[in-house]
N, C-alpha and C. Protein backbone atom coordinates (compact mmCIF):
# COMPACT_ATOMS: atom_id res chain seq x y z
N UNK A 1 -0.91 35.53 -9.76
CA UNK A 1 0.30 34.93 -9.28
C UNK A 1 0.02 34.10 -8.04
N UNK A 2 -0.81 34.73 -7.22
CA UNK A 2 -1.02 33.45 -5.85
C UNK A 2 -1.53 32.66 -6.81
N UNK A 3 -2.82 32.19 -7.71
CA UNK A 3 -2.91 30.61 -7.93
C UNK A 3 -1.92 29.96 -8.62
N UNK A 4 -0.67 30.68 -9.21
CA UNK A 4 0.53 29.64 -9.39
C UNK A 4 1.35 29.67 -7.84
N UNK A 5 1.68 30.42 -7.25
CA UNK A 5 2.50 29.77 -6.00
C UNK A 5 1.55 29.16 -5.26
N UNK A 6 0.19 28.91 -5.17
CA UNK A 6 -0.44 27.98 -4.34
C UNK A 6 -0.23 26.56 -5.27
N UNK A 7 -0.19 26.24 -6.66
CA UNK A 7 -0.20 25.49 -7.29
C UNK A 7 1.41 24.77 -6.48
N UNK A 8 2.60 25.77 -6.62
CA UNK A 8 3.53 25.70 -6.48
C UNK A 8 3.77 24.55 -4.99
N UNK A 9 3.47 25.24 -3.76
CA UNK A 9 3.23 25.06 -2.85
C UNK A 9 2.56 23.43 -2.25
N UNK A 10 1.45 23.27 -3.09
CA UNK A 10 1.04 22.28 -3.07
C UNK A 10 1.95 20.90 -3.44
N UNK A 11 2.67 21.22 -4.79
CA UNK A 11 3.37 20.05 -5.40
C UNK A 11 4.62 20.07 -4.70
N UNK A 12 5.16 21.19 -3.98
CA UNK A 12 6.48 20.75 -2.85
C UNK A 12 5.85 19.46 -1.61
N UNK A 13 4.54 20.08 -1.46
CA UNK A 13 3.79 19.23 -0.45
C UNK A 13 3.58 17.57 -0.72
N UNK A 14 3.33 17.68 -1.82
CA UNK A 14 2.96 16.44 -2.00
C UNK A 14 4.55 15.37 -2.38
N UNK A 15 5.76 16.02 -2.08
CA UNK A 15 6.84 15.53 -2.70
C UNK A 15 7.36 14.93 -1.11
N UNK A 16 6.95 15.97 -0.31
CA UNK A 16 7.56 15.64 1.03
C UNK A 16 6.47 15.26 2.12
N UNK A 17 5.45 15.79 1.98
CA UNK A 17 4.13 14.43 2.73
C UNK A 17 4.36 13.21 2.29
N UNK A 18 4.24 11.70 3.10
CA UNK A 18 3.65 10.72 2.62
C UNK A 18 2.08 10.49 2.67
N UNK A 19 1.72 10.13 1.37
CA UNK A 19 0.28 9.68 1.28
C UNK A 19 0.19 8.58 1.53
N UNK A 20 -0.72 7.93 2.71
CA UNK A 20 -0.29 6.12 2.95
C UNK A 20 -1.33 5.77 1.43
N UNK A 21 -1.13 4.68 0.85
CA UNK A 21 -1.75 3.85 -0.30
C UNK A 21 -3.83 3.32 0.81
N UNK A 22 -4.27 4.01 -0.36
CA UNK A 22 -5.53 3.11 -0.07
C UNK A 22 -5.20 1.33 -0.27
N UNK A 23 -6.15 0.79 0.82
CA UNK A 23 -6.23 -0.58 0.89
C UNK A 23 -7.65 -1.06 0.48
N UNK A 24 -7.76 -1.81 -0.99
CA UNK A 24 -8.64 -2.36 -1.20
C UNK A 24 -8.71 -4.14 -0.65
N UNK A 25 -10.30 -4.24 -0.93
CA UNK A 25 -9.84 -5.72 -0.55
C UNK A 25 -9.91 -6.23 -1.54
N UNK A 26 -9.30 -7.58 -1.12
CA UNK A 26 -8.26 -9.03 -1.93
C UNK A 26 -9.32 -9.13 -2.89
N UNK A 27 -8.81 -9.17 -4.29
CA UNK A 27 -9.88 -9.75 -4.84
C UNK A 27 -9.78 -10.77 -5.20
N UNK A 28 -11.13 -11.55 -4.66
CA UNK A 28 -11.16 -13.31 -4.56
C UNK A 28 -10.86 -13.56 -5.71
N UNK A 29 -10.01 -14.80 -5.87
CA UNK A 29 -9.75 -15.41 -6.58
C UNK A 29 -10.98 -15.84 -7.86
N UNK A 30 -10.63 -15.81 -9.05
CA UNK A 30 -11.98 -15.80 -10.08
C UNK A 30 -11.53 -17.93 -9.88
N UNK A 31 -12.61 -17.98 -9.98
CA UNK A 31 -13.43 -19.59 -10.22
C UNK A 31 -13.25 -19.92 -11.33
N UNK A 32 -13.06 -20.89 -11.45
CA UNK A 32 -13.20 -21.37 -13.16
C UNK A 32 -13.90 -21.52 -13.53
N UNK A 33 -14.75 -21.05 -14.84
CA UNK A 33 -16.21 -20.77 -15.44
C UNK A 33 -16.48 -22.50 -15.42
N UNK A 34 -18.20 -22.81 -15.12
CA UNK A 34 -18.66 -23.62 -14.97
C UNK A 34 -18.69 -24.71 -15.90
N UNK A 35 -18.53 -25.59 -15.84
CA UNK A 35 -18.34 -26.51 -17.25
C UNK A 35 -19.99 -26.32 -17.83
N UNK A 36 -19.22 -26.55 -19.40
CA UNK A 36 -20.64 -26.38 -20.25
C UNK A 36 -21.46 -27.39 -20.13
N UNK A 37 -22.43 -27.05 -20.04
CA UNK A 37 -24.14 -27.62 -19.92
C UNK A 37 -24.57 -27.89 -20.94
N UNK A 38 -25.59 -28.98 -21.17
CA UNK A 38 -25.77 -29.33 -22.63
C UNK A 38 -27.71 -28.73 -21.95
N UNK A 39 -27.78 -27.67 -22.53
CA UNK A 39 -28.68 -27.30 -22.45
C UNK A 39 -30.21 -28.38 -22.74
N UNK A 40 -31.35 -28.31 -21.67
CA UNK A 40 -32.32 -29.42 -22.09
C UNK A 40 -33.07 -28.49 -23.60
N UNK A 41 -33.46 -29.03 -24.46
CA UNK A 41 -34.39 -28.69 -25.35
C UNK A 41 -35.69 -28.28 -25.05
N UNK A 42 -35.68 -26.96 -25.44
CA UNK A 42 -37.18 -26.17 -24.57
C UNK A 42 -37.82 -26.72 -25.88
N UNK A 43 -39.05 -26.55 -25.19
CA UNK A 43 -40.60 -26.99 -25.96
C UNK A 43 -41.14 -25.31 -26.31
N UNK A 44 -41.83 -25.12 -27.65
CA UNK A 44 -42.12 -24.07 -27.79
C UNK A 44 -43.51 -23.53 -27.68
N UNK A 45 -44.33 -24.32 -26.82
CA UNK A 45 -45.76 -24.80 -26.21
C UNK A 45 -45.87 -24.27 -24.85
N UNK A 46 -44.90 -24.51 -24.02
CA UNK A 46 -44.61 -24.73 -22.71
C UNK A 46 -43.40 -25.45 -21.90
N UNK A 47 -43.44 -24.63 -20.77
CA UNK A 47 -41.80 -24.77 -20.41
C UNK A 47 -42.36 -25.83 -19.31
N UNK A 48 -40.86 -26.19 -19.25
CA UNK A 48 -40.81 -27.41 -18.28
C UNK A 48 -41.38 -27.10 -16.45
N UNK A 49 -40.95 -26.31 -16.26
CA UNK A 49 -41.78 -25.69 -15.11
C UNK A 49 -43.29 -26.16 -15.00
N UNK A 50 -44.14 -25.08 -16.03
CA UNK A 50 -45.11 -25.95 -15.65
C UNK A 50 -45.50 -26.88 -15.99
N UNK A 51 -44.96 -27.54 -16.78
CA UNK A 51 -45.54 -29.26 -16.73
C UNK A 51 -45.15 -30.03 -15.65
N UNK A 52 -43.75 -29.57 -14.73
CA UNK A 52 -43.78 -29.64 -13.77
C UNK A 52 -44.73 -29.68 -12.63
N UNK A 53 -45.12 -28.67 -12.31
CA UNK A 53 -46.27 -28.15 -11.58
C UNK A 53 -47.08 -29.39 -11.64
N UNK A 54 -47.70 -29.60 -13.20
CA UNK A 54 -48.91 -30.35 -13.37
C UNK A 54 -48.49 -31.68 -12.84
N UNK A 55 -47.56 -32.14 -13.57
CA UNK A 55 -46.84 -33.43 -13.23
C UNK A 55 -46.28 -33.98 -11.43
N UNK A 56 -46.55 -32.69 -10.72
CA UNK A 56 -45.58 -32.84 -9.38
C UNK A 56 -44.79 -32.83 -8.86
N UNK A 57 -43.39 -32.75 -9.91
CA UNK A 57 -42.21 -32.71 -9.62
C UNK A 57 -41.35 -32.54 -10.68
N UNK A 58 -39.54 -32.58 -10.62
CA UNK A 58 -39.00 -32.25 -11.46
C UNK A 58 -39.39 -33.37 -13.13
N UNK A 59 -38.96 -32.57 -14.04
CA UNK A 59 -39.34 -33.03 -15.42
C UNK A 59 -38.43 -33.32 -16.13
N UNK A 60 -38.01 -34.61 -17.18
CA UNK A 60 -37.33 -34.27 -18.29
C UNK A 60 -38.17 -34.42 -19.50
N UNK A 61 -37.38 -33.63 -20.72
CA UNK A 61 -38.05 -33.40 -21.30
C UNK A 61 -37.70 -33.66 -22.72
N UNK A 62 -38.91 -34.21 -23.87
CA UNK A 62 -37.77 -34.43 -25.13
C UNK A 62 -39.11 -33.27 -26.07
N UNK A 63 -38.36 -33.23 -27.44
CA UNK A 63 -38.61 -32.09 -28.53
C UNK A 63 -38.67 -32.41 -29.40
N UNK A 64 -39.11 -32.23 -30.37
CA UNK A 64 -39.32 -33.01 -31.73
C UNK A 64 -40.24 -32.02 -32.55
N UNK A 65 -39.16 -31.00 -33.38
CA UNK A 65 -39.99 -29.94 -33.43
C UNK A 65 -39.08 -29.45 -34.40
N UNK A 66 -39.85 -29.18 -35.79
CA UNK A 66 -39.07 -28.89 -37.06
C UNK A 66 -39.33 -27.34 -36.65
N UNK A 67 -37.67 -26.67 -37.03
CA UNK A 67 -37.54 -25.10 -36.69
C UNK A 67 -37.67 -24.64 -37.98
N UNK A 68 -38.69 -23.57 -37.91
CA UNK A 68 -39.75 -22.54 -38.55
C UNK A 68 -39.90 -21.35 -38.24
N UNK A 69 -38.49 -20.35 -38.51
CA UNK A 69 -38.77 -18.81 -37.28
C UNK A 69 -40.12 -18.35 -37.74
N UNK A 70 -40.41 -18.25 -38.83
CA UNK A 70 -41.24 -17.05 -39.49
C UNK A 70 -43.14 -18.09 -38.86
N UNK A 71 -43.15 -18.94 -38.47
CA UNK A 71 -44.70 -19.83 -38.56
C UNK A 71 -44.31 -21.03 -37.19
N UNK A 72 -45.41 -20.82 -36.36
CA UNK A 72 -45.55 -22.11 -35.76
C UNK A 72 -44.99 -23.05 -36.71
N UNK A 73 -44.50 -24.44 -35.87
CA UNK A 73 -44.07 -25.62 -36.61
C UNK A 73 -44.73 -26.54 -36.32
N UNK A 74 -45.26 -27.59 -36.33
CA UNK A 74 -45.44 -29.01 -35.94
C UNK A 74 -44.83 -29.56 -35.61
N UNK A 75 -45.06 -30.41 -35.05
CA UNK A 75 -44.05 -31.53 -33.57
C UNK A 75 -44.43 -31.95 -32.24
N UNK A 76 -43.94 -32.27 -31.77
CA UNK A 76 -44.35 -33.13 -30.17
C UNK A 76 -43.06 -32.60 -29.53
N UNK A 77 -44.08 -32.59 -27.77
CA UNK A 77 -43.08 -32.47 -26.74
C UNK A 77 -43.45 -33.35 -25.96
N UNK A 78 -42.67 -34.03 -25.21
CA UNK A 78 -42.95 -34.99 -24.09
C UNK A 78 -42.19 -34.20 -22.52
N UNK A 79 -43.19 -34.72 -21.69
CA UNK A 79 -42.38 -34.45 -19.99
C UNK A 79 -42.91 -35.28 -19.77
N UNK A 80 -42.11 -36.32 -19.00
CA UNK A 80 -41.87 -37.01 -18.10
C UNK A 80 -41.48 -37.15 -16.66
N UNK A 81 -42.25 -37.26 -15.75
CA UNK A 81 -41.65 -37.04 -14.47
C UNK A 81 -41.17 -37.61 -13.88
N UNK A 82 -39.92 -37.21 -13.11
CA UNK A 82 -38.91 -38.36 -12.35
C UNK A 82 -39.44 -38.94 -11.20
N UNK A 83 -40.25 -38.54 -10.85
CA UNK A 83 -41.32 -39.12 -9.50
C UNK A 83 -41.69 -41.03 -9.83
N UNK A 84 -42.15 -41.51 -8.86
CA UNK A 84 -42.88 -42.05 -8.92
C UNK A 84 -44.30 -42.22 -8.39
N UNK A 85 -45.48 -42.46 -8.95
CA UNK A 85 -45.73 -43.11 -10.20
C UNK A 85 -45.36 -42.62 -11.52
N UNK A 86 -44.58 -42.93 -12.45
CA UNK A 86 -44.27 -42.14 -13.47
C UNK A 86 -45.73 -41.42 -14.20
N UNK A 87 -45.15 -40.28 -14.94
CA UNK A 87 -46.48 -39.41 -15.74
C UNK A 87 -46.31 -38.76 -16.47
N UNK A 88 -46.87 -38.64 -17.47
CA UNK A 88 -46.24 -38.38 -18.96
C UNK A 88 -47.09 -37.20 -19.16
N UNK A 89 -46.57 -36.07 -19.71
CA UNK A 89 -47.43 -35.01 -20.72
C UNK A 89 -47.03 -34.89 -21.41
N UNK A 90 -47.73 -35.54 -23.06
CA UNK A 90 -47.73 -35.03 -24.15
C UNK A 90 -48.49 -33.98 -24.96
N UNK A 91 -47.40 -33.15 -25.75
CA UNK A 91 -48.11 -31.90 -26.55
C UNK A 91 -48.25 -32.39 -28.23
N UNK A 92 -49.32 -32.64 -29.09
CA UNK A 92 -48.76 -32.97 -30.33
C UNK A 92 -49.25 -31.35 -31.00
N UNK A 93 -48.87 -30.51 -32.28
CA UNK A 93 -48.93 -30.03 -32.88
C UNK A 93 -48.78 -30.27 -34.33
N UNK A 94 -49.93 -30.24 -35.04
CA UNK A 94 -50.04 -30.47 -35.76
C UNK A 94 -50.37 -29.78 -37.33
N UNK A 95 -50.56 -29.46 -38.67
CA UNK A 95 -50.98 -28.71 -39.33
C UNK A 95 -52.52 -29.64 -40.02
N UNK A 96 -52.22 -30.63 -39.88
CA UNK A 96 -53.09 -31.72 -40.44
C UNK A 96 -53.75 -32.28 -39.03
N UNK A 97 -55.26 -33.13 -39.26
CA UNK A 97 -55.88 -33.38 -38.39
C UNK A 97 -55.20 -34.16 -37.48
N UNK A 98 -54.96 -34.14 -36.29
CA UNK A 98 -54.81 -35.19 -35.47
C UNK A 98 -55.41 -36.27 -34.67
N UNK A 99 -54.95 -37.03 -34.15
CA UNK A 99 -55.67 -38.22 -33.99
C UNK A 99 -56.21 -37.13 -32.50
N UNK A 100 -57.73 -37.44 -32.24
CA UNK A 100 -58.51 -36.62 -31.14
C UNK A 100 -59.19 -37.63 -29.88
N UNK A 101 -59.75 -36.70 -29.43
CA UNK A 101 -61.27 -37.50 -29.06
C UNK A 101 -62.61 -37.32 -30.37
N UNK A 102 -62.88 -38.08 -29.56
CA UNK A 102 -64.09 -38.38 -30.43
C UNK A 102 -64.85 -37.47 -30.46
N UNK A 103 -65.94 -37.87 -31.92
CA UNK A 103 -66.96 -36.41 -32.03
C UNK A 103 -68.00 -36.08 -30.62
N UNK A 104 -68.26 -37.31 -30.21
CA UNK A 104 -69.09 -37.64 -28.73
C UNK A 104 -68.80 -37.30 -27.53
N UNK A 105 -67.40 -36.54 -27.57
CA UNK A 105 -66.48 -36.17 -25.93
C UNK A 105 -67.23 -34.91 -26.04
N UNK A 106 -66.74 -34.41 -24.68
CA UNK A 106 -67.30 -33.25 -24.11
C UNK A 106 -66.60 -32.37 -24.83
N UNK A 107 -67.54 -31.11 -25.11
CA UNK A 107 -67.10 -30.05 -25.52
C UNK A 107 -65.92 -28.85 -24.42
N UNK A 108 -65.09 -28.47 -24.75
CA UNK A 108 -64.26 -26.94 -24.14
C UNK A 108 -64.12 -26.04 -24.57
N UNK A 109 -64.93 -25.02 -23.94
CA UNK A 109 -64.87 -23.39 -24.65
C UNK A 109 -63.85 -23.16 -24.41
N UNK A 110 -63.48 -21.61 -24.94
CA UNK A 110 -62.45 -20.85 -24.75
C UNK A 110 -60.99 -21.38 -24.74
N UNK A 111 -60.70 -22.56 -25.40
CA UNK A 111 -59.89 -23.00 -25.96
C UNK A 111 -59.45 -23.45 -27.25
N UNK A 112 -58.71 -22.11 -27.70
CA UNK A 112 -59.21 -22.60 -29.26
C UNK A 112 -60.37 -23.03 -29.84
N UNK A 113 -60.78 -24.00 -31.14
CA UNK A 113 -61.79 -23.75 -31.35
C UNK A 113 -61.83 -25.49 -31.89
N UNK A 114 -63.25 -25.79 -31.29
CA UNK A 114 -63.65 -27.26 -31.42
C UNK A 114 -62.81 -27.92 -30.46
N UNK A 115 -62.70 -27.63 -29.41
CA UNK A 115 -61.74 -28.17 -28.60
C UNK A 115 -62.75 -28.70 -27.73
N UNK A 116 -61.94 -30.35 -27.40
CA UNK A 116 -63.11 -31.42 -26.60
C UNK A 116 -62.20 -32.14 -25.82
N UNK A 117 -62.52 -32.65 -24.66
CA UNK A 117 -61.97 -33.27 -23.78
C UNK A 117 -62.48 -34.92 -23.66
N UNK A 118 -61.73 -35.85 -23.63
CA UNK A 118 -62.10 -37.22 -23.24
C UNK A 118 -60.99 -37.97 -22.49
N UNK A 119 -61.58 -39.61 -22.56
CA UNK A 119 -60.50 -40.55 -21.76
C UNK A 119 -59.91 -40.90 -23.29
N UNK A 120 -59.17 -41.72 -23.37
CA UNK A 120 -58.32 -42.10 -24.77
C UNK A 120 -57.66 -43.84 -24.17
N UNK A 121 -58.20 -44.86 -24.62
CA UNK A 121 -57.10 -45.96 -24.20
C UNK A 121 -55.58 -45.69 -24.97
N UNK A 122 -55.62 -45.23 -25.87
CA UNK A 122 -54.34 -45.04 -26.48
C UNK A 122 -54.30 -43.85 -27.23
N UNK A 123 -53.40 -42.85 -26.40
CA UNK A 123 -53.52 -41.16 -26.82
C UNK A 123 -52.51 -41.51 -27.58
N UNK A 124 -53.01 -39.79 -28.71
CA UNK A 124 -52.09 -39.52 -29.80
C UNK A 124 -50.79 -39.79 -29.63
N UNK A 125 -49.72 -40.62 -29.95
CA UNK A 125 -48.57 -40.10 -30.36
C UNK A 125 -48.07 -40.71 -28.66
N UNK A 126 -48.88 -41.72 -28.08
CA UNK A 126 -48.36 -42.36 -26.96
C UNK A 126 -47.42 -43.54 -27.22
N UNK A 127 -46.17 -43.32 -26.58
CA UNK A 127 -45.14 -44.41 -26.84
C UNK A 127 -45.91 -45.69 -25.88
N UNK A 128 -46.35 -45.51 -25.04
CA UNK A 128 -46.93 -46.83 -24.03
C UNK A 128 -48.89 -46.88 -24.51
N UNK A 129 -49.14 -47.91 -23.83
CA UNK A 129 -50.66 -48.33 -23.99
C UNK A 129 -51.36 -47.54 -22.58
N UNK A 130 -50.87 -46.57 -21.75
CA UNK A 130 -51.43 -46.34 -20.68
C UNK A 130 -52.42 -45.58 -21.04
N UNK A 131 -53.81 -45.64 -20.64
CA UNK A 131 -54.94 -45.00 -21.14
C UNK A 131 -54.73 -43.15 -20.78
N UNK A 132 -54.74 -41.92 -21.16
CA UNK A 132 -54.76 -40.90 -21.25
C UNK A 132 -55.89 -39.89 -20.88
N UNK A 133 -55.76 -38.87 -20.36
CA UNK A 133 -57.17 -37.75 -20.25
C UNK A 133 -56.29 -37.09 -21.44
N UNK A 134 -56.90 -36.60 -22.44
CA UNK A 134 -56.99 -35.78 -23.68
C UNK A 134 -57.90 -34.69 -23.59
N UNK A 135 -56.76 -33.60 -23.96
CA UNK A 135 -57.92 -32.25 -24.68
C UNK A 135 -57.25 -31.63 -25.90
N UNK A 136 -58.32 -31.96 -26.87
CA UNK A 136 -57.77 -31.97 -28.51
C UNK A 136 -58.86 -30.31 -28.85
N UNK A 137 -58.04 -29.71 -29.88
CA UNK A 137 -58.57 -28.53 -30.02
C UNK A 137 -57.87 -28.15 -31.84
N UNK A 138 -58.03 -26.67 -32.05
CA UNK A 138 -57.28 -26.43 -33.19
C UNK A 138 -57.10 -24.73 -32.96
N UNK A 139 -56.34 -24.14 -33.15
CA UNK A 139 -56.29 -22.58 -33.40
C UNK A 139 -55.62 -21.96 -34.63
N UNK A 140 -56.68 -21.71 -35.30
CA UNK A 140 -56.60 -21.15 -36.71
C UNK A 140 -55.86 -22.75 -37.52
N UNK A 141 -55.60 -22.72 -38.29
CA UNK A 141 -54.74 -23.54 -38.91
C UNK A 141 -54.20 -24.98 -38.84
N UNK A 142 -53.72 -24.64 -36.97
CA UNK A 142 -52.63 -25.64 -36.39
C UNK A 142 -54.06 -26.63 -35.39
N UNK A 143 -53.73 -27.65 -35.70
CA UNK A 143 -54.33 -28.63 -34.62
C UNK A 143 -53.66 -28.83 -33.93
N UNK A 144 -54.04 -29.14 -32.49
CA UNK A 144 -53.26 -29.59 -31.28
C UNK A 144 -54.10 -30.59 -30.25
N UNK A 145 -53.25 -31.41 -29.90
CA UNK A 145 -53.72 -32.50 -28.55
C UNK A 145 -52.78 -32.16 -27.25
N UNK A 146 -53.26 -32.69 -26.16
CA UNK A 146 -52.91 -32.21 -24.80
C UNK A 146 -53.23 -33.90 -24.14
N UNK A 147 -52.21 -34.71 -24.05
CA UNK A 147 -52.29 -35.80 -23.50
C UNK A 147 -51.62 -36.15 -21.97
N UNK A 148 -52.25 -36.49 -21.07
CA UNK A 148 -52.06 -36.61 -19.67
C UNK A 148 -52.30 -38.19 -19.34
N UNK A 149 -50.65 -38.96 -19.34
CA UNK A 149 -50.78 -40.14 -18.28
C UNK A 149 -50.20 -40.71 -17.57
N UNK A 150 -50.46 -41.74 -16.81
CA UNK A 150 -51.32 -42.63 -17.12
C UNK A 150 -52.82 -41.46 -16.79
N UNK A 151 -53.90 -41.87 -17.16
CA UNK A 151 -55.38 -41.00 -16.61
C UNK A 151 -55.53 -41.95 -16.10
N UNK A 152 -56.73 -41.07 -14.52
CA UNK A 152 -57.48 -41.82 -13.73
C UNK A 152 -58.80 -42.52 -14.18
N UNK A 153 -59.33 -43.35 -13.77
CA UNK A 153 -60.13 -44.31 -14.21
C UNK A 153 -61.19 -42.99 -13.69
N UNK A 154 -62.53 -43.01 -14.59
CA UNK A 154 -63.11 -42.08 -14.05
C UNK A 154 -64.08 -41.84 -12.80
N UNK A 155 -63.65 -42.81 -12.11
CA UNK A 155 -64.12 -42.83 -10.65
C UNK A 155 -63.33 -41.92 -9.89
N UNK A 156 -61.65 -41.82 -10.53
CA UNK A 156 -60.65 -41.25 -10.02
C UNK A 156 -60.13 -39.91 -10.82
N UNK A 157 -60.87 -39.90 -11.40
CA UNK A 157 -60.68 -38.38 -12.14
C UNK A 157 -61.69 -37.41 -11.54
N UNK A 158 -60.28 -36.43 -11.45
CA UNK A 158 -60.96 -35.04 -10.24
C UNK A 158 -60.82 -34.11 -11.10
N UNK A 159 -61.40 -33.03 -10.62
CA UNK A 159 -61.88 -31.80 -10.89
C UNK A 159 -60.42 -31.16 -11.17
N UNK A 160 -59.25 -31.64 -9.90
CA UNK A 160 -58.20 -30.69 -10.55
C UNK A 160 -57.54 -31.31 -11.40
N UNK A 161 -57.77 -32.50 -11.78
CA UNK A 161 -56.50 -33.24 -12.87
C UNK A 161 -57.16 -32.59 -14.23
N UNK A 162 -58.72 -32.15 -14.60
CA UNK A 162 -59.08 -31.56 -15.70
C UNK A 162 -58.85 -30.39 -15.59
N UNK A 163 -58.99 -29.94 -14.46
CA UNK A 163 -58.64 -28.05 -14.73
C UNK A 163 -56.65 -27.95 -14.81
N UNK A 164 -56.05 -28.76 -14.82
CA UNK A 164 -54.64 -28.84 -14.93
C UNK A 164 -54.57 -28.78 -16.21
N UNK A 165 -55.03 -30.12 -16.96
CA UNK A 165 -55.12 -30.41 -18.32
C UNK A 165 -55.75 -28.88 -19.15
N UNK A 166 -56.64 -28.79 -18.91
CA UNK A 166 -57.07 -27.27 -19.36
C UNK A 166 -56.10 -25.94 -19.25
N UNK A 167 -55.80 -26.18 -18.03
CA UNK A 167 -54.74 -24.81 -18.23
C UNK A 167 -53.55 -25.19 -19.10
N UNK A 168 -52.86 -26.42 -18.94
CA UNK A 168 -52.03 -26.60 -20.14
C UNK A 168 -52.62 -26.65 -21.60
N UNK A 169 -53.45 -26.83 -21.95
CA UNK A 169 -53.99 -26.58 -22.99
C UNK A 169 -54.48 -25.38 -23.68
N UNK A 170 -54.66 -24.53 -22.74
CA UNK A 170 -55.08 -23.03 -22.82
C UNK A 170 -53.34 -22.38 -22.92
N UNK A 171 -52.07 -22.74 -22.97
CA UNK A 171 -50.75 -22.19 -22.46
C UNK A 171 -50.79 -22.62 -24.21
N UNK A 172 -50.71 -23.99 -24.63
CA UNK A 172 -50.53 -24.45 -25.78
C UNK A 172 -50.92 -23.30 -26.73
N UNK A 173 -52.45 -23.27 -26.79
CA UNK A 173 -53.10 -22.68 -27.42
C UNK A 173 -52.53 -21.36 -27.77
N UNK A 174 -52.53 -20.74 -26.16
CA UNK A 174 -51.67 -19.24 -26.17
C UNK A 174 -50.66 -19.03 -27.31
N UNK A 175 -49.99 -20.34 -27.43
CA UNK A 175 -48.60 -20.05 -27.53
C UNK A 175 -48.40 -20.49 -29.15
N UNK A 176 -49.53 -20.91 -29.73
CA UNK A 176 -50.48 -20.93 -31.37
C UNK A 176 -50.48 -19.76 -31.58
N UNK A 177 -50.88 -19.00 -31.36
CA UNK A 177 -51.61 -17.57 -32.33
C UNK A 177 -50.71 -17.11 -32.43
C-alpha cells in the first residue's frame, strides 16, 4: 500500500507544482536543397584528381566509354587543364591493337605487359597535332595508351614529367585487371 499512496502522492504533486518547459534551441531554418548538379562524367581509369595533380591544376573532363558492368570496356578519357599553358591527358582503351609507340621506344617494366614509352608527333586518338610523351602497354586482353600534351622537346623532358606519365599509367593498368 505505501507504493500506491507514494504513486498517489506524487501525481497530486505534479498537478500542483509547475514544471517550467525545457528550452531547446531554434532550429535553424532548413536551406533549400542545393540545385541539381549535372554531375562531370567519371573516367573508369582514373579520377580527375589525379590527372589533376599531373596536369597542375583544376581539370575538365570528357568520357567516351561504352558501359559493360560485367568486363572492362573500351573508350577514351580526356583531361584537360584549365591552366595555362593548356595540357591534355589522354587515356585510350582498347580491345584491339592500338595505335603505340614504336617497336624501337624504350621498354617499361612493371606495367602491364609490353609496355614502352616514346615521343609521338601525333598521339593516339589526339584531337590537335601537338606532339605527345606516350606510354602504350596491354594487360591481359585490353590494350591501353597513356598520352601527355603538348610533350617537352627532349631537351625539356624531365625525369618527373616521365615518372608522372608512369604513375598514370600504372593507375590505368591497376584499374584493367
Amino acid at each position: 500500500m505505501r507504493g500506491g499512496s507514494l504513486a498517489w502522492i506524487l501525481a497530486i504533486l505534479s498537478l500542483t507544482v509547475p514544471v517550467p518547459a525545457q528550452s531547446y534551441p531554434a532550429t535553424p531554418p532548413q536551406a533549400a536543397p542545393p540545385a541539381a548538379r549535372t554531375a562531370e562524367p567519371a573516367c573508369p581509369w582514373l579520377t580527375a584528381g589525379s590527372a589533376a595533380h599531373v596536369l597542375g591544376g583544376p581539370v575538365r573532363v570528357a568520357v567516351n566509354v561504352a558501359v559493360n558492368v560485367a568486363h572492362p570496356a573500351p573508350g577514351e578519357c580526356t583531361f584537360v587543364s584549365n591552366t595555362t599553358p593548356r595540357q591534355e591527358l589522354k587515356i585510350l582503351v582498347g580491345s584491339a591493337g592500338l595505335p603505340g609507340c614504336p617497336a624501337a621506344s624504350a621498354s617499361v617494366s612493371g606495367i602491364g605487359t609490353q609496355a614502352s614509352r616514346c615521343h609521338l608527333p601525333h598521339p593516339p586518338g589526339a584531337s590537335s597535332g601537338e606532339p605527345s610523351l606516350v606510354l602504350s602497354g596491354r594487360v591481359r586482353t585490353l590494350h591501353f595508351a597513356v598520352a601527355l600534351s603538348p610533350a617537352e622537346t627532349p631537351v625539356q623532358a624531365s625525369a618527373r614529367r616521365e615518372d608522372a606519365l608512369e604513375s598514370i599509367a600504372e593507375q590505368v593498368a591497376g584499374n584493367l585487371f
